[in-house]
C-alpha atoms as a PDB file:
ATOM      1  CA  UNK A   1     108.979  -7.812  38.962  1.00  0.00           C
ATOM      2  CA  UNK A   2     109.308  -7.968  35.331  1.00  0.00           C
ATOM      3  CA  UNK A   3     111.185  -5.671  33.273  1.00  0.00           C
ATOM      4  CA  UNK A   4     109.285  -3.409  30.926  1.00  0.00           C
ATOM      5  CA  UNK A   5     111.082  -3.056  27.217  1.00  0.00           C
ATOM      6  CA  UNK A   6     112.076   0.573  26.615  1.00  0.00           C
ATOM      7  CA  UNK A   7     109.948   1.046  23.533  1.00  0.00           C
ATOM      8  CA  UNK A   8     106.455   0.342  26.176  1.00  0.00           C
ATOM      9  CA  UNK A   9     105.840  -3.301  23.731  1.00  0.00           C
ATOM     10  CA  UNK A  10     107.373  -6.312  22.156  1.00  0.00           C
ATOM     11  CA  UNK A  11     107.446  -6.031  18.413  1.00  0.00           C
ATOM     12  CA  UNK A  12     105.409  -9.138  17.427  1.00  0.00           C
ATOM     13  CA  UNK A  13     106.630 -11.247  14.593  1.00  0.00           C
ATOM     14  CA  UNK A  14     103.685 -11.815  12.269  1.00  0.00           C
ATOM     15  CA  UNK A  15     103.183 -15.737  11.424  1.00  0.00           C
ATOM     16  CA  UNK A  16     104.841 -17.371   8.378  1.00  0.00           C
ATOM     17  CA  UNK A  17     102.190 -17.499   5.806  1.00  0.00           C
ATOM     18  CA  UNK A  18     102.484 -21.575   6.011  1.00  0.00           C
ATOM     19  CA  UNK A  19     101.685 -20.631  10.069  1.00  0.00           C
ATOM     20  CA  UNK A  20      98.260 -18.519   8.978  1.00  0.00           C
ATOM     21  CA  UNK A  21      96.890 -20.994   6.416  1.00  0.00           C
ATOM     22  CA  UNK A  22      97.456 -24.226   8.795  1.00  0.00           C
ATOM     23  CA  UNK A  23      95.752 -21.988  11.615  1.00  0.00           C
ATOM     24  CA  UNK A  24      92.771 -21.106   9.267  1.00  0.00           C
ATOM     25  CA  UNK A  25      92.447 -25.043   7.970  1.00  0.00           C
ATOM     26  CA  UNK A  26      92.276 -25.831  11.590  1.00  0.00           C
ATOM     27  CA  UNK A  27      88.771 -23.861  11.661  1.00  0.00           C
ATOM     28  CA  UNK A  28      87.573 -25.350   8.710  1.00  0.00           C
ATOM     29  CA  UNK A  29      88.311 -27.330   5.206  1.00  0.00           C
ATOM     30  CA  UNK A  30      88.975 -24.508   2.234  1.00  0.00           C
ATOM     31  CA  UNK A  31      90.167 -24.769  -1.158  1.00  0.00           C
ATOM     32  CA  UNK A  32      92.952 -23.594  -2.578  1.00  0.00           C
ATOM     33  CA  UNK A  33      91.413 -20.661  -4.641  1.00  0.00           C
ATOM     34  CA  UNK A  34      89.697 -19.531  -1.670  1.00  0.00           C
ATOM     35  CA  UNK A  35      92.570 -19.822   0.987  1.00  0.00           C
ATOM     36  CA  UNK A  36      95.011 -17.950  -1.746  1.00  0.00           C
ATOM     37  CA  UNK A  37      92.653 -15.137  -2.135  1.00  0.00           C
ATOM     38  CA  UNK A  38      92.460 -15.187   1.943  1.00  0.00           C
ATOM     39  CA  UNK A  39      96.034 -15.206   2.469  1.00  0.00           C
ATOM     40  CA  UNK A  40      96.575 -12.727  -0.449  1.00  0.00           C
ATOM     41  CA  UNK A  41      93.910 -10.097   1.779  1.00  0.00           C
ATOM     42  CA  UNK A  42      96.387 -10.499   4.387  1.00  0.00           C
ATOM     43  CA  UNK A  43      99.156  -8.460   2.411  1.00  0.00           C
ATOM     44  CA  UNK A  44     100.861 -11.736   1.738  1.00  0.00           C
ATOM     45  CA  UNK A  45     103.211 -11.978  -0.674  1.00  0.00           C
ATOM     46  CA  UNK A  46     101.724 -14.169  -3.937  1.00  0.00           C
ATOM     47  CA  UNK A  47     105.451 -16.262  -4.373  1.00  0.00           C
ATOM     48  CA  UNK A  48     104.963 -17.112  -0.352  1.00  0.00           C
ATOM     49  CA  UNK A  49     101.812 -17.999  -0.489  1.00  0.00           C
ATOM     50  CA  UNK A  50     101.907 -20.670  -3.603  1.00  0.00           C
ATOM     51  CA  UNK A  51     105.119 -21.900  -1.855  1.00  0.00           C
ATOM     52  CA  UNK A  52     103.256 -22.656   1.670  1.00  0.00           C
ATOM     53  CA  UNK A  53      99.751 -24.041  -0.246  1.00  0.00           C
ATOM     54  CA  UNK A  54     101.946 -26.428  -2.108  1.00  0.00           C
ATOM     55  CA  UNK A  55     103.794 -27.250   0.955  1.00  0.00           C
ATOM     56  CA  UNK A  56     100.360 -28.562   2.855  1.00  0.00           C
ATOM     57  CA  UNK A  57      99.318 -29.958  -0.496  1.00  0.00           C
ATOM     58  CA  UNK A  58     102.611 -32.338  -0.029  1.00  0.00           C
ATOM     59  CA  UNK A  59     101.406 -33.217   3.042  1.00  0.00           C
ATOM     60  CA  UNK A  60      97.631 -33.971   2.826  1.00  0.00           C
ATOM     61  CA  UNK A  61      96.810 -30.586   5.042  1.00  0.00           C
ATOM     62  CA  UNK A  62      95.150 -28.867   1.995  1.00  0.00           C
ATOM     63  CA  UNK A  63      93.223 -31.097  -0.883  1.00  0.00           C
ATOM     64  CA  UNK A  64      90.519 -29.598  -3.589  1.00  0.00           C
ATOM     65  CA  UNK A  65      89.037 -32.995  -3.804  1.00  0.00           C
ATOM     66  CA  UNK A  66      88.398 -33.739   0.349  1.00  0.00           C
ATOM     67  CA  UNK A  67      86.787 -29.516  -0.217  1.00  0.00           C
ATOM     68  CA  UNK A  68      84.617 -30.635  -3.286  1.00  0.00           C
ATOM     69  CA  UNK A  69      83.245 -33.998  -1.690  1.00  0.00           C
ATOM     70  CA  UNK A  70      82.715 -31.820   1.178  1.00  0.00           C
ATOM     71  CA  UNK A  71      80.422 -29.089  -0.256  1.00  0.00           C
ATOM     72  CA  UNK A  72      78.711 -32.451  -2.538  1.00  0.00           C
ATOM     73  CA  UNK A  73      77.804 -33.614   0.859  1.00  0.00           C
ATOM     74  CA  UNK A  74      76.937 -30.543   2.471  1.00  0.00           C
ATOM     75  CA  UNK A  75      74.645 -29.254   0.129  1.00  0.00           C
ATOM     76  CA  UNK A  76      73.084 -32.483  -1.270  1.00  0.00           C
ATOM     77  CA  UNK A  77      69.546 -32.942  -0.849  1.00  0.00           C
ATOM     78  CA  UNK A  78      69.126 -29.071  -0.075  1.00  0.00           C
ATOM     79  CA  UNK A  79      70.268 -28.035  -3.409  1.00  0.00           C
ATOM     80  CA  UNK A  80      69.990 -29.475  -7.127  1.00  0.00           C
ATOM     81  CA  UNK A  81      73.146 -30.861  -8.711  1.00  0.00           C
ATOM     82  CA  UNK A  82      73.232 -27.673 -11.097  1.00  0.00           C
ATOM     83  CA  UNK A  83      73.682 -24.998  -7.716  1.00  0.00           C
ATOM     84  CA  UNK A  84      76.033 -27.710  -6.188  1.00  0.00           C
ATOM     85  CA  UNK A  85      78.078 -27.781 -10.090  1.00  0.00           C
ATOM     86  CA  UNK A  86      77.655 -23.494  -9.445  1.00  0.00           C
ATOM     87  CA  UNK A  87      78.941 -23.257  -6.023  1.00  0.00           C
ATOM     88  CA  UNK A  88      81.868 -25.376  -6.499  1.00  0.00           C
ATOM     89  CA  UNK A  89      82.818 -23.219  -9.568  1.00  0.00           C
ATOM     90  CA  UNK A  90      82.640 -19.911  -7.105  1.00  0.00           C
ATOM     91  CA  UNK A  91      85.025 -21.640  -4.882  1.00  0.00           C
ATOM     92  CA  UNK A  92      87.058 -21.755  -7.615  1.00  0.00           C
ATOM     93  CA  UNK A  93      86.907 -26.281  -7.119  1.00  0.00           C
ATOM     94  CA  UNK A  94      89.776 -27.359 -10.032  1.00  0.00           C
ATOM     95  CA  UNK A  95      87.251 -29.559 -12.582  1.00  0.00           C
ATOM     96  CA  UNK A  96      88.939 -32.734 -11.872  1.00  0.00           C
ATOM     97  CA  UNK A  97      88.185 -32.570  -8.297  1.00  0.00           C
ATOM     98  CA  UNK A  98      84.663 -31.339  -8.942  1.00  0.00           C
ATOM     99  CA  UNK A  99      83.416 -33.861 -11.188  1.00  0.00           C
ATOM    100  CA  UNK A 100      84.773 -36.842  -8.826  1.00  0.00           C
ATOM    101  CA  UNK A 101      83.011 -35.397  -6.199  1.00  0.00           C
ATOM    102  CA  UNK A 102      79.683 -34.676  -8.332  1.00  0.00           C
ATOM    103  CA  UNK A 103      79.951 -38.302  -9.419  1.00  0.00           C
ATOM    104  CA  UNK A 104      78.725 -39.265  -6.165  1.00  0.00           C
ATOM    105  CA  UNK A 105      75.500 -37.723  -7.072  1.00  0.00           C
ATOM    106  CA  UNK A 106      75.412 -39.441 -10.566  1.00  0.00           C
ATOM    107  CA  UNK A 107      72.956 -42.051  -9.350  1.00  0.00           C
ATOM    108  CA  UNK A 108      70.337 -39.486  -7.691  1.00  0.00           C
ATOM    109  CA  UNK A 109      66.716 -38.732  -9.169  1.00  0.00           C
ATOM    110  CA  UNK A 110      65.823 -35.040  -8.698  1.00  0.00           C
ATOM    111  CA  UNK A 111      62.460 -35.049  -8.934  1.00  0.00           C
ATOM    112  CA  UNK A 112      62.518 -37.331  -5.871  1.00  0.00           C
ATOM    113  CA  UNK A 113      64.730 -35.114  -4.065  1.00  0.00           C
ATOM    114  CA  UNK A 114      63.000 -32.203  -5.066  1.00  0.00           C
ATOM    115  CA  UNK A 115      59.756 -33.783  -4.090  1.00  0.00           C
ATOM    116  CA  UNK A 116      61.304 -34.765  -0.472  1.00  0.00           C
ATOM    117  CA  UNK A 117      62.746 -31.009  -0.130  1.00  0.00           C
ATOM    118  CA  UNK A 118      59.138 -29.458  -0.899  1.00  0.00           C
ATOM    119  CA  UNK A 119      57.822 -31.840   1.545  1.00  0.00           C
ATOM    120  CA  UNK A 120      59.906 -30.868   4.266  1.00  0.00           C
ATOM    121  CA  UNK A 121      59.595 -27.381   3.354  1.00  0.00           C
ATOM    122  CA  UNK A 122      55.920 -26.763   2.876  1.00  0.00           C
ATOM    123  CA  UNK A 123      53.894 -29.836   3.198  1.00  0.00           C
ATOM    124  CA  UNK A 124      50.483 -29.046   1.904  1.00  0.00           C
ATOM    125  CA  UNK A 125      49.724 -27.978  -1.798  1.00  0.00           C
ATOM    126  CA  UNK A 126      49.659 -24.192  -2.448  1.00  0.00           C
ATOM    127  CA  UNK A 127      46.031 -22.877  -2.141  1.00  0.00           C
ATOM    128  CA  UNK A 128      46.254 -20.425  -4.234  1.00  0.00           C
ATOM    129  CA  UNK A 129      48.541 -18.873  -7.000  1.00  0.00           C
ATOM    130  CA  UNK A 130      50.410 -16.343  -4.944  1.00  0.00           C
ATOM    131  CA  UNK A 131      51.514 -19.596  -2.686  1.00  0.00           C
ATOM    132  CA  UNK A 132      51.768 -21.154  -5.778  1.00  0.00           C
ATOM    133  CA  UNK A 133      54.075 -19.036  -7.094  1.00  0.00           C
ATOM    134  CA  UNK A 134      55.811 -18.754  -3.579  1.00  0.00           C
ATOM    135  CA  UNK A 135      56.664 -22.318  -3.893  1.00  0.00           C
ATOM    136  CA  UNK A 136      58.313 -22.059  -7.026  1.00  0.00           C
ATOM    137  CA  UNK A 137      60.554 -19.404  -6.178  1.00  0.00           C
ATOM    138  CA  UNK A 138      61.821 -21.673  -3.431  1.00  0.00           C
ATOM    139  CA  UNK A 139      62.511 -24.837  -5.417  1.00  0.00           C
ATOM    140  CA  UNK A 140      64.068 -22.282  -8.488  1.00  0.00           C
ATOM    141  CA  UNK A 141      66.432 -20.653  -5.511  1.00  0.00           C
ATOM    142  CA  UNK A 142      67.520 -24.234  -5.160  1.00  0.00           C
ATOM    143  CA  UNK A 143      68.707 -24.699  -8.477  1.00  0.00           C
ATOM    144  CA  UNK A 144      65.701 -26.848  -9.474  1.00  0.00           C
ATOM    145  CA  UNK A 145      64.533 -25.917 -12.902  1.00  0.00           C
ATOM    146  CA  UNK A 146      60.816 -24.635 -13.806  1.00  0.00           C
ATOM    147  CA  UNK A 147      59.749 -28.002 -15.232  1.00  0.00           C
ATOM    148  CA  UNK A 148      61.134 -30.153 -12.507  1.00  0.00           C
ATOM    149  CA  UNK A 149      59.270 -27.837  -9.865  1.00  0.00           C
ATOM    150  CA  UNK A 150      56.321 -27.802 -12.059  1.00  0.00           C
ATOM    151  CA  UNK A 151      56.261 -31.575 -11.956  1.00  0.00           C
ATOM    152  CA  UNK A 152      56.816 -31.389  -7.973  1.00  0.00           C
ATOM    153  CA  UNK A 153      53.890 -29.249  -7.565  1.00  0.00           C
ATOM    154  CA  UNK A 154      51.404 -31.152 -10.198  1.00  0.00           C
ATOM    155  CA  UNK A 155      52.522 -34.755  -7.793  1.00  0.00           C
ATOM    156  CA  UNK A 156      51.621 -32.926  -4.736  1.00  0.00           C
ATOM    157  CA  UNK A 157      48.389 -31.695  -6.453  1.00  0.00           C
ATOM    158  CA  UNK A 158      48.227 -28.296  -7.391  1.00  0.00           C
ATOM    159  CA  UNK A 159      45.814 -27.104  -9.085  1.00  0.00           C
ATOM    160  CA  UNK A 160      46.756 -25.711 -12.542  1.00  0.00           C
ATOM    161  CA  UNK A 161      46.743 -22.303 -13.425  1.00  0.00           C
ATOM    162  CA  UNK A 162      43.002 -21.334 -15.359  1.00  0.00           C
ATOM    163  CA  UNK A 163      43.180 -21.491 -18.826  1.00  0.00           C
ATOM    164  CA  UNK A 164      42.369 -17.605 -20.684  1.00  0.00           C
ATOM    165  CA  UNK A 165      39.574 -19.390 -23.271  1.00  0.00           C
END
């Protein structure tokens, strides 16, 4: 039979902060904005936290520019190079590490991207201008801008909108 401590329960040791951020970069790749604000949520201390990030910086556990090429990769083709430029920015993606990783996209054309994502997405030309419009607001949420999409829909042949003479 086990012995019971007096108190009813162990006192439990909370993890050292370089502990919680290796244990939440083993679920998935952050920066290092976005894992300091994490750790910081956790009550934290600020000093122990820049300590332990620079720590796994030293050793290769924690890197802006792996993050950046990672979000580049994960959102290319689904978004336009401005929302990818946006996102990493909200991530708070150092600008050294975010324009290596945008360089990757340097060669791209957008209209053909844009052109591929509509495809995918809808297929046919709008019938109508409510559709019309419809597909607009998609490629716009995509960080396309008006003139590209315009273009996009003209190629897949929409018809324009009637002139007021």
């Amino acid at each position: 039979m086990r012995a019971r401590p007096a108190s009813g329960m162990a006192k439990r040791v909370p993890p050292s902060p370089k502990a919680t951020a290796i244990r939440m970069l083993a679920r998935r790749e952050y920066g290092r904005a976005e894992l300091t604000e994490r750790l910081l949520a956790r009550g934290i201390p600020r000093e122990d936290v820049e300590r332990a990030l620079g720590e796994l910086e030293a050793l290769g556990f924690l890197s802006d520019a792996r993050y950046a090429h990672g979000v580049v990769a994960q959102k290319s083709g689904r978004y336009a190079k401005r929302a990818i430029v946006h996102a990493l920015k909200q991530k708070g993606i150092a600008s050294p590490a975010a324009e290596e990783a945008l360089a990757t996209l340097d060669g791209s054309d957008e209209l053909a991207e844009a052109t591929a994502l509509w495809q995918r997405r809808f297929g046919t030309p709008p019938a109508d201008e409510r559709e019309k419009a419809r597909h607009m607001r998609f490629l716009l949420s995509r960080g396309y801008s008006a003139s590209l999409a315009f273009k996009v829909l003209r190629a897949a042949g929409a018809r324009p909108a009637p002139d007021d003479d």
